[in-house]
N, C-alpha and C. Protein backbone atom coordinates (compact mmCIF):
# COMPACT_ATOMS: atom_id res chain seq x y z
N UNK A 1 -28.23 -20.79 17.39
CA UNK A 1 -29.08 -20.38 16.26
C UNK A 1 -28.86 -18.90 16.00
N UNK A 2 -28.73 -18.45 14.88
CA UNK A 2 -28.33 -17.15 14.44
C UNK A 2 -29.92 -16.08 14.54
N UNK A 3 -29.22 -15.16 14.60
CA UNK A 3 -30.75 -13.78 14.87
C UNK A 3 -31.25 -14.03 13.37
N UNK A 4 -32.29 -14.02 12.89
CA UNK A 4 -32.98 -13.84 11.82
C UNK A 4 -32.92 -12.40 11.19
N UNK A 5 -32.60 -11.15 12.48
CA UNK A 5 -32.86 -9.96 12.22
C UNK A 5 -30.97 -9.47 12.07
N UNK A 6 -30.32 -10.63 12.51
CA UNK A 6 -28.73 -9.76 12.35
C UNK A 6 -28.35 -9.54 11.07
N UNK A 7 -27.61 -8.88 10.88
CA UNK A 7 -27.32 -8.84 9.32
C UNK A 7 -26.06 -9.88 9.40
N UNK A 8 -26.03 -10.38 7.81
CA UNK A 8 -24.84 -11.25 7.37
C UNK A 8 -23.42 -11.23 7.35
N UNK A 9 -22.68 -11.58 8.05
CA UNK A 9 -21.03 -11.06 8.05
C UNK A 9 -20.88 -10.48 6.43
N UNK A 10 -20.12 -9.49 6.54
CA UNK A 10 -19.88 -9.00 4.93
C UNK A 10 -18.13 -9.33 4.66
N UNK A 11 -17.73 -9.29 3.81
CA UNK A 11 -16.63 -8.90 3.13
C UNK A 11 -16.39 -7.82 2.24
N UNK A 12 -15.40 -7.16 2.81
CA UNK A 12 -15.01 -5.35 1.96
C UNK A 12 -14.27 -5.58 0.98
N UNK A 13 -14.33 -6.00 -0.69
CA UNK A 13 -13.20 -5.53 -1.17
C UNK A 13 -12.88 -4.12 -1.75
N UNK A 14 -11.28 -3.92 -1.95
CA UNK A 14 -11.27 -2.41 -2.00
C UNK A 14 -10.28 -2.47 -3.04
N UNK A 15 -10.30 -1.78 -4.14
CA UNK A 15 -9.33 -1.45 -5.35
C UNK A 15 -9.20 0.00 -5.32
N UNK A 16 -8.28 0.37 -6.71
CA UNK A 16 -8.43 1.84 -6.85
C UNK A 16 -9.60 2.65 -6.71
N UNK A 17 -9.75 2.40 -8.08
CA UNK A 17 -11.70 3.54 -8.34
C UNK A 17 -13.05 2.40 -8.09
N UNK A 18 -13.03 1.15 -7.60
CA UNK A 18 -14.63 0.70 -7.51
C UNK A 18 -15.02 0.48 -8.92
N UNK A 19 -14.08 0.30 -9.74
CA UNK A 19 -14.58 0.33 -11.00
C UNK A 19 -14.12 -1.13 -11.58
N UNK A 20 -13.25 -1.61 -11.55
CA UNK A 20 -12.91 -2.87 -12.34
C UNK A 20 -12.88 -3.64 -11.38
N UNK A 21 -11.54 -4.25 -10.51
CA UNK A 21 -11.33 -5.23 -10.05
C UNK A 21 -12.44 -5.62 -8.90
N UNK A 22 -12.47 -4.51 -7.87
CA UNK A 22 -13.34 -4.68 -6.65
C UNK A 22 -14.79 -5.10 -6.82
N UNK A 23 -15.51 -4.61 -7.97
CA UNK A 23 -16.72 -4.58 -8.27
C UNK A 23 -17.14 -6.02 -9.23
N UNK A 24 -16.13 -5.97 -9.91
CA UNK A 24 -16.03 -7.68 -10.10
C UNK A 24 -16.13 -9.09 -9.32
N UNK A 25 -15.29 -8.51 -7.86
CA UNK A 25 -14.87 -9.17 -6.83
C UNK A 25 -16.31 -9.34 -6.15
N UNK A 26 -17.07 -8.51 -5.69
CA UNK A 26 -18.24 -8.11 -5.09
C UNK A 26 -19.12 -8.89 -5.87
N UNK A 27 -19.66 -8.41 -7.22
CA UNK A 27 -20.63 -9.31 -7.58
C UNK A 27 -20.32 -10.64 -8.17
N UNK A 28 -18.83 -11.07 -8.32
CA UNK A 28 -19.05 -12.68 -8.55
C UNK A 28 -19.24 -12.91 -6.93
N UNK A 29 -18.39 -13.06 -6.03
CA UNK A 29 -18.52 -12.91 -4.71
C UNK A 29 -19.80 -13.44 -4.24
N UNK A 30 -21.01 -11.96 -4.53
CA UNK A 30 -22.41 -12.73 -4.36
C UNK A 30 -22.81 -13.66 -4.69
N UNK A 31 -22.53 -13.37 -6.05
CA UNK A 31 -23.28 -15.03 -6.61
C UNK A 31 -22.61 -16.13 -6.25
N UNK A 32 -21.41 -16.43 -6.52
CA UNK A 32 -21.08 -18.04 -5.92
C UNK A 32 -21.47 -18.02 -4.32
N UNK A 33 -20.95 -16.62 -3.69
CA UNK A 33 -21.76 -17.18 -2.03
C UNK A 33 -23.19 -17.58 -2.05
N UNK A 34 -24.38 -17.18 -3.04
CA UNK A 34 -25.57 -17.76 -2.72
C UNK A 34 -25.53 -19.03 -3.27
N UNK A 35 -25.18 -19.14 -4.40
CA UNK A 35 -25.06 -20.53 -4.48
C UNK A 35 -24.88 -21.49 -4.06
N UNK A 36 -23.67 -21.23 -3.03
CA UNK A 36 -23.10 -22.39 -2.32
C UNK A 36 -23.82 -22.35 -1.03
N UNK A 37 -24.69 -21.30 -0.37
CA UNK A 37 -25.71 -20.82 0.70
C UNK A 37 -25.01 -20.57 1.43
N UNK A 38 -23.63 -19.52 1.44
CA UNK A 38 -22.58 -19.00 2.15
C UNK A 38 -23.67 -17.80 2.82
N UNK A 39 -23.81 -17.88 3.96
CA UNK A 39 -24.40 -16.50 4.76
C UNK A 39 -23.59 -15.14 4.94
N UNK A 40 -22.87 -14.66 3.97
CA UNK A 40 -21.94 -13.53 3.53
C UNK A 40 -22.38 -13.23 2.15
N UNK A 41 -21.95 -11.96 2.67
CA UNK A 41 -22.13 -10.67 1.48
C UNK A 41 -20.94 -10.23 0.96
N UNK A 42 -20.84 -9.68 0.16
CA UNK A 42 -19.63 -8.45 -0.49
C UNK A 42 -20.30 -7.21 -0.47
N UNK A 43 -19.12 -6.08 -0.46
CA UNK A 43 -19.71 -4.90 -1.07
C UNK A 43 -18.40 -4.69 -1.32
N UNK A 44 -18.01 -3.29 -1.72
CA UNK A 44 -16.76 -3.23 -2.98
C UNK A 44 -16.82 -1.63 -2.29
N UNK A 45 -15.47 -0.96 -2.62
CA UNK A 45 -15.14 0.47 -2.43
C UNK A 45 -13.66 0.88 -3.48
N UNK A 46 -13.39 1.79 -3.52
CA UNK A 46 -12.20 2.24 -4.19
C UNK A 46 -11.39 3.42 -3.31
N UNK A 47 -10.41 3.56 -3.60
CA UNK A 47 -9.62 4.46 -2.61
C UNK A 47 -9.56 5.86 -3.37
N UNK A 48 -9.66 5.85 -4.54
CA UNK A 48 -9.34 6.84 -5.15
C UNK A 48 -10.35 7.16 -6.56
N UNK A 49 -11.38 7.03 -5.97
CA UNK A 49 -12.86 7.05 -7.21
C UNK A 49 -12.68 8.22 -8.20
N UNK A 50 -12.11 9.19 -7.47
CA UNK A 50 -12.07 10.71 -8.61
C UNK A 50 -10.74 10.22 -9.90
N UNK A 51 -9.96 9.38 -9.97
CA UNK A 51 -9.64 8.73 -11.03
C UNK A 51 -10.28 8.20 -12.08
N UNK A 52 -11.75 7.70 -11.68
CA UNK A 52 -12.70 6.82 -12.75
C UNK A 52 -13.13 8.04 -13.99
N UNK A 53 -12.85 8.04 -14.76
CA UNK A 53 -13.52 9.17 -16.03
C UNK A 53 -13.94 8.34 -16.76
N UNK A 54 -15.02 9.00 -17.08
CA UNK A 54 -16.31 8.40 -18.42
C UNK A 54 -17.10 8.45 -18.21
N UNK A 55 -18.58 7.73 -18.64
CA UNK A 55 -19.81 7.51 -18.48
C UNK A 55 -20.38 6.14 -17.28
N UNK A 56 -19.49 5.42 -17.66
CA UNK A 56 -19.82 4.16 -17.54
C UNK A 56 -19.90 3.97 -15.96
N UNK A 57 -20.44 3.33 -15.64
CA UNK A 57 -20.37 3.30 -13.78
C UNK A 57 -19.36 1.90 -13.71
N UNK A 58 -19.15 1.03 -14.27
CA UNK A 58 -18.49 -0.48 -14.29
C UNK A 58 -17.82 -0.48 -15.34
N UNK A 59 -16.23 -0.89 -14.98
CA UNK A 59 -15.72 -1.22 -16.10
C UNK A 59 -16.16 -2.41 -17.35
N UNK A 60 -16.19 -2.36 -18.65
CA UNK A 60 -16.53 -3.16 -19.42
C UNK A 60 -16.07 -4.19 -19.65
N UNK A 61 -14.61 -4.54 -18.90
CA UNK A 61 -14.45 -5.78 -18.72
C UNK A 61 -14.78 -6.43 -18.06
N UNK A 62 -15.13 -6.18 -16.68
CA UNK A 62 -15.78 -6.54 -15.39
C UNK A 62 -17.56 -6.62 -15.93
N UNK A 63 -18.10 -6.03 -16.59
CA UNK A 63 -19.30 -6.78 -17.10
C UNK A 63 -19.38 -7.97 -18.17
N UNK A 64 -18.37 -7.51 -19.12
CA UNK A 64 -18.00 -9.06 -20.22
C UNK A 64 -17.41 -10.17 -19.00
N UNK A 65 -16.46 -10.23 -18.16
CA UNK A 65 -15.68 -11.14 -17.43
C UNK A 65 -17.50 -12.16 -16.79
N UNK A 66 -17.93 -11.07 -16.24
CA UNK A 66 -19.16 -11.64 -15.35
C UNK A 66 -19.83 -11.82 -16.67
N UNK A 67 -20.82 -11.40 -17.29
CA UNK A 67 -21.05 -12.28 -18.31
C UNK A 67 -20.58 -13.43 -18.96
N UNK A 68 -19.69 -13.65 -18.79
CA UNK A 68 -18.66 -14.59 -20.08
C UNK A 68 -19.05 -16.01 -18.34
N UNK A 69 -19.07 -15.98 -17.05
CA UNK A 69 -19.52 -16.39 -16.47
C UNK A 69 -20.99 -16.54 -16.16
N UNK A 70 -21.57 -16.43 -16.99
CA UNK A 70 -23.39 -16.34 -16.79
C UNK A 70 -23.87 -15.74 -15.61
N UNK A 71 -23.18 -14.22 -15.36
CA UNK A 71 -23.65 -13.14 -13.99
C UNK A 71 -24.03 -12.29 -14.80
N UNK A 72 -25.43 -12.04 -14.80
CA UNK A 72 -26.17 -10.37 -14.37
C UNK A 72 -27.32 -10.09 -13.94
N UNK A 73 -26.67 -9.86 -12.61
CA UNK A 73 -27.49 -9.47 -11.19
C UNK A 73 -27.97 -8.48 -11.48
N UNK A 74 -27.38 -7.04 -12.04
CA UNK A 74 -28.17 -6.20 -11.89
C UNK A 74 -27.88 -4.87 -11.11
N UNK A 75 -26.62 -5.61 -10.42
CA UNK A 75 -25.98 -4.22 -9.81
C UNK A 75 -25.09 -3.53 -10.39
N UNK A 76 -24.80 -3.62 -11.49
CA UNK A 76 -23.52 -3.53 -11.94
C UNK A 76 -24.49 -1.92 -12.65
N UNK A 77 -25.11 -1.04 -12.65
CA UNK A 77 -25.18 0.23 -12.46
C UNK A 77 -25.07 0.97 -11.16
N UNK A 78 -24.38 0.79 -10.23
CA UNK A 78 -24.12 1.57 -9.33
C UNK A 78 -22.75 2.52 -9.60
N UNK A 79 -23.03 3.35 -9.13
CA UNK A 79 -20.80 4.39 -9.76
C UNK A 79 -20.14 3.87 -8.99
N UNK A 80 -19.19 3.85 -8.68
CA UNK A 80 -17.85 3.42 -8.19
C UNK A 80 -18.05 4.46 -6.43
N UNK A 81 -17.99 4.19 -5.58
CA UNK A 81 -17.74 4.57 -4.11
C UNK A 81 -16.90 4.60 -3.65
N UNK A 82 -16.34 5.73 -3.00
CA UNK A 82 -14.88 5.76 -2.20
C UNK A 82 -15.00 4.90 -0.87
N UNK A 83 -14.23 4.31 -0.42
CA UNK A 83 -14.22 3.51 0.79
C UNK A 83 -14.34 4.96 2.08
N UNK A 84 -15.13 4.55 3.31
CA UNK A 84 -15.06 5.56 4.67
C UNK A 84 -14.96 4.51 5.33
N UNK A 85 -15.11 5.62 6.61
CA UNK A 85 -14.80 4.22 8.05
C UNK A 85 -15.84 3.73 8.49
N UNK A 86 -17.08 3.88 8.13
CA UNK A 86 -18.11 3.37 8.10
C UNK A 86 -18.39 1.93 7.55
N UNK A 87 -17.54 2.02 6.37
CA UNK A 87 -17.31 0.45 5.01
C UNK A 87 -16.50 -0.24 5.93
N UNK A 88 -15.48 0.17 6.42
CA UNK A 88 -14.14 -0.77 6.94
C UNK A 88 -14.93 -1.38 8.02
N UNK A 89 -15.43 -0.41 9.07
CA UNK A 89 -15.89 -0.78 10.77
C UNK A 89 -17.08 -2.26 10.44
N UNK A 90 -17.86 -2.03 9.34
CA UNK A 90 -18.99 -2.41 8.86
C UNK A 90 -18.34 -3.88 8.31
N UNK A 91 -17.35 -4.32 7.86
CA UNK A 91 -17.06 -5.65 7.36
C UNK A 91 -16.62 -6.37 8.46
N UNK A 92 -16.34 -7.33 8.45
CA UNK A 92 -15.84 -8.95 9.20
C UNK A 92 -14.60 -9.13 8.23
N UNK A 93 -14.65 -8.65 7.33
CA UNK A 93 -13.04 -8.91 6.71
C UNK A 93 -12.79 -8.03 5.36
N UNK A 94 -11.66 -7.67 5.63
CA UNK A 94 -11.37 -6.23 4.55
C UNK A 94 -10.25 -6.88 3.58
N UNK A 95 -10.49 -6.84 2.36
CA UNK A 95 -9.92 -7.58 1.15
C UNK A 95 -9.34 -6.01 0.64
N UNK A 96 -7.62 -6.12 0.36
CA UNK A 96 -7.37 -5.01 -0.72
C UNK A 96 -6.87 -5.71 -1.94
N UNK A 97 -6.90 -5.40 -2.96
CA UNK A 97 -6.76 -6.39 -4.17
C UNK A 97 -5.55 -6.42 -4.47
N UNK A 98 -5.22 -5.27 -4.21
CA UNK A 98 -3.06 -4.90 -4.44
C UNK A 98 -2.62 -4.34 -3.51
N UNK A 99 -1.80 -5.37 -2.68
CA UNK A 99 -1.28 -4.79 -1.56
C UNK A 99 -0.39 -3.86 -1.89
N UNK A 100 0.81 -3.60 -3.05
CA UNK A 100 1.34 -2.46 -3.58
C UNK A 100 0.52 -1.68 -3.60
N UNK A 101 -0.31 -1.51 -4.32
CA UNK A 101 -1.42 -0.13 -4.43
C UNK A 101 -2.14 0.22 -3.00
N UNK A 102 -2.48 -0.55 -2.65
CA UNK A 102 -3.38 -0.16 -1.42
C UNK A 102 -3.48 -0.46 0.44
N UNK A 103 -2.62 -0.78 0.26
CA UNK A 103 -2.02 -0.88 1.56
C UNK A 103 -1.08 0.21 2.77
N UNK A 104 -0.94 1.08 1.91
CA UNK A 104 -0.13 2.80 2.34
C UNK A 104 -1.36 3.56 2.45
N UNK A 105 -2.36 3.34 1.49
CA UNK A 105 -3.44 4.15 1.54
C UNK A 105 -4.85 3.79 2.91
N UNK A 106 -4.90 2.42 3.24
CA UNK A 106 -5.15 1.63 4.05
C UNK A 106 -4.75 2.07 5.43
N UNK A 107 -3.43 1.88 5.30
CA UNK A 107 -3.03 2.16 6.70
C UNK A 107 -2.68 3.58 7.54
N UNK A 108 -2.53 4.51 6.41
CA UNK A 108 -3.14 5.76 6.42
C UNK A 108 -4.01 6.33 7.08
N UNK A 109 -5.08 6.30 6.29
CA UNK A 109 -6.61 6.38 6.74
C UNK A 109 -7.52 5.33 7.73
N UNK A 110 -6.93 4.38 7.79
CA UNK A 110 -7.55 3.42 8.92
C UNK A 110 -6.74 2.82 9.84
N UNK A 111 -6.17 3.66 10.65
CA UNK A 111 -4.66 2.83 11.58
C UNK A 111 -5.14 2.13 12.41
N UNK A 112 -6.55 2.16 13.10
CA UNK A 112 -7.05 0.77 13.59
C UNK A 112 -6.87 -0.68 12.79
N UNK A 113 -7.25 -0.93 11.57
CA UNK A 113 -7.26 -2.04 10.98
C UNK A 113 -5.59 -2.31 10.50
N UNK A 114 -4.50 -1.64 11.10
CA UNK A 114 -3.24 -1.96 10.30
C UNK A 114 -3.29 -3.68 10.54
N UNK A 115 -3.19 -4.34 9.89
CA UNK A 115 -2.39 -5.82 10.28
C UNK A 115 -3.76 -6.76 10.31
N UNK A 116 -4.71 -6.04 9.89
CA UNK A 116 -6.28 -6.71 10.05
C UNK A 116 -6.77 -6.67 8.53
N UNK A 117 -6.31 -6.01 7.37
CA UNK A 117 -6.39 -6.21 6.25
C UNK A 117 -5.77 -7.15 5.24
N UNK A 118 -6.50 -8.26 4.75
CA UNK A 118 -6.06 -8.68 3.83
C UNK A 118 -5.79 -9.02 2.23
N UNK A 119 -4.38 -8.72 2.03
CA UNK A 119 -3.97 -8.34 0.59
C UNK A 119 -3.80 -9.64 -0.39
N UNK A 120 -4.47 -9.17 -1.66
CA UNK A 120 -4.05 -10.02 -2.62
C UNK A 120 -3.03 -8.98 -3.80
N UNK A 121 -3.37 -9.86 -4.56
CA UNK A 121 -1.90 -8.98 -5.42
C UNK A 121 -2.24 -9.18 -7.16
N UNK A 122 -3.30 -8.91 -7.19
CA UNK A 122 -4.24 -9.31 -8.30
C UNK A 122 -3.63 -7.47 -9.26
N UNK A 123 -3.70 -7.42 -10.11
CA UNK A 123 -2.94 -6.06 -10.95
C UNK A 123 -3.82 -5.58 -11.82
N UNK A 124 -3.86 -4.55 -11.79
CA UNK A 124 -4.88 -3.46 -12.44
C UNK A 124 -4.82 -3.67 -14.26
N UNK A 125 -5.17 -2.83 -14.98
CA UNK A 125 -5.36 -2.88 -16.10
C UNK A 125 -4.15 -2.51 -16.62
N UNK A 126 -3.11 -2.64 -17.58
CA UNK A 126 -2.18 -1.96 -18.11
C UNK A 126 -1.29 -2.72 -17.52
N UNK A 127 -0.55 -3.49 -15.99
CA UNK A 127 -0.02 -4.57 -15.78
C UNK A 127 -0.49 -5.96 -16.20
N UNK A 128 -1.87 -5.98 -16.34
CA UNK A 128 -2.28 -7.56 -16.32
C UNK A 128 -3.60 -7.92 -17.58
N UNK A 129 -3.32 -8.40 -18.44
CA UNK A 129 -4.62 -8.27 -19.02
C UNK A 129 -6.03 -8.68 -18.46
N UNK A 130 -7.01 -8.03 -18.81
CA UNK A 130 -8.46 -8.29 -17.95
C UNK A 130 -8.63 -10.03 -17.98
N UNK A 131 -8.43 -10.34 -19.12
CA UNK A 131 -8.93 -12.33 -18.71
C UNK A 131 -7.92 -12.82 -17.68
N UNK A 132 -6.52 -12.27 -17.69
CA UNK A 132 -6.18 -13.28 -16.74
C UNK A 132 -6.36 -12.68 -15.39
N UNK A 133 -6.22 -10.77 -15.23
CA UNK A 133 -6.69 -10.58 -13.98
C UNK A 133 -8.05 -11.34 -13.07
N UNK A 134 -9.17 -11.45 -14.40
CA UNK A 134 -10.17 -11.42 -13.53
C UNK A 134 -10.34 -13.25 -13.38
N UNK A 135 -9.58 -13.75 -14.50
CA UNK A 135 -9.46 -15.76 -13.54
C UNK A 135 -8.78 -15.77 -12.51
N UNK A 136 -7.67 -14.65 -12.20
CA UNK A 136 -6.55 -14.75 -10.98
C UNK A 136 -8.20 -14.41 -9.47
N UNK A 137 -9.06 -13.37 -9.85
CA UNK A 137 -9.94 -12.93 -9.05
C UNK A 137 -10.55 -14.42 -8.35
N UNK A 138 -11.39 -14.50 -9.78
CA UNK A 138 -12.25 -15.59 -9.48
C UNK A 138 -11.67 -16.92 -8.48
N UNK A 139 -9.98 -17.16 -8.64
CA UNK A 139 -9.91 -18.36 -8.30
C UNK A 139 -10.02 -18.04 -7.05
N UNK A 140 -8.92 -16.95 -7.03
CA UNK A 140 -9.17 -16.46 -5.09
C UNK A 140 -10.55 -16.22 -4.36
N UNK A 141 -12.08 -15.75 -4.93
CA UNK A 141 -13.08 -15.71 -4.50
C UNK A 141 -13.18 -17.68 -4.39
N UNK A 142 -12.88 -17.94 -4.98
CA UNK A 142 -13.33 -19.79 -4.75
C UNK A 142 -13.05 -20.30 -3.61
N UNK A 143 -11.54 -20.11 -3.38
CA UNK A 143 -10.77 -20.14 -2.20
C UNK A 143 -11.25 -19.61 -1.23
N UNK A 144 -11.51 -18.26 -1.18
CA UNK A 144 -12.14 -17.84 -0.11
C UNK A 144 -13.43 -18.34 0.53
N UNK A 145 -14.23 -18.76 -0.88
CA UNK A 145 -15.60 -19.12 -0.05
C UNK A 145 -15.59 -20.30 0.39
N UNK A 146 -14.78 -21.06 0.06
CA UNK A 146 -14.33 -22.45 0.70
C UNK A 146 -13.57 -22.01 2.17
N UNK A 147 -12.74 -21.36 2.47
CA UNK A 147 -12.34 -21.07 3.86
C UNK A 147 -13.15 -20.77 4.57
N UNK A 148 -14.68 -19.64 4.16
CA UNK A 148 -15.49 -19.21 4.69
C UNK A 148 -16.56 -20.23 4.75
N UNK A 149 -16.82 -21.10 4.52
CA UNK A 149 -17.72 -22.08 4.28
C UNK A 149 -17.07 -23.31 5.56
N UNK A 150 -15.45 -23.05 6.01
CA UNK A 150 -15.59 -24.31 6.93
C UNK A 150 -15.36 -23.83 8.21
């Protein structure tokens, strides 16, 4: 029987700035895990947040994408967060969204987790357009919560 007081295994995903892909990842993430009564969390980080310029704390496709899916939780005003070793030590499993992009930066800064991170290959804005990046997201969060679920 599980502690009532432990906290929930989490999942880290990590993109550039915390702004599009990761934060997408995170809050669909939540919601299909409660749905399905997956006892996991997400939280989301970026490697390189001082890239994000504007107002906006969430990219606007990543709120239309989750909308256009009937999501709003409500978090989606938080700014974008740089990943520390606090985020990494703190997950049960560390998601980078582009192993090109983020995997040098990864293993860098966290040489404990080399070979303990896992990459998808999902492509930022300007390689991939936002609808098909964020169905490529979604299918892999499906997948995942089905692995995590058996």
């Amino acid at each position: 029987m599980s502690d009532p007081e432990a906290a929930p295994p989490k999942v880290l995903f990590i993109c550039t700035g915390n702004y599009y892909r990761s934060r997408f990842a995170e809050i669909l993430f939540n919601s299909l895990a409660g749905a399905a009564h997956l006892e996991w969390i997400a939280e989301s980080r970026g490697i390189a947040t001082e890239r994000v310029t504007g107002s906006r704390s969430i990219s606007i496709d990543a709120v239309r994408g989750l909308a256009s899916r009937g999501i709003d939780d409500g978090t989606t005003n938080r700014y974008p967060e740089k990943v520390r070793e606090r985020d990494v030590r703190s997950a049960r499993l560390v998601i980078g969204l582009n192993e090109r992009e983020h995997r040098r930066y990864l293993e860098e800064n966290f040489p404990t987790w080399k070979g303990e991170v896992e990459y998808w290959h999902v492509n930022d804005v300007g390689l991939t357009p936002p609808s098909d990046a964020l169905r490529e997201i979604e299918a892999l969060i499906r997948g995942l919560i089905v692995r995590l679920s058996g």
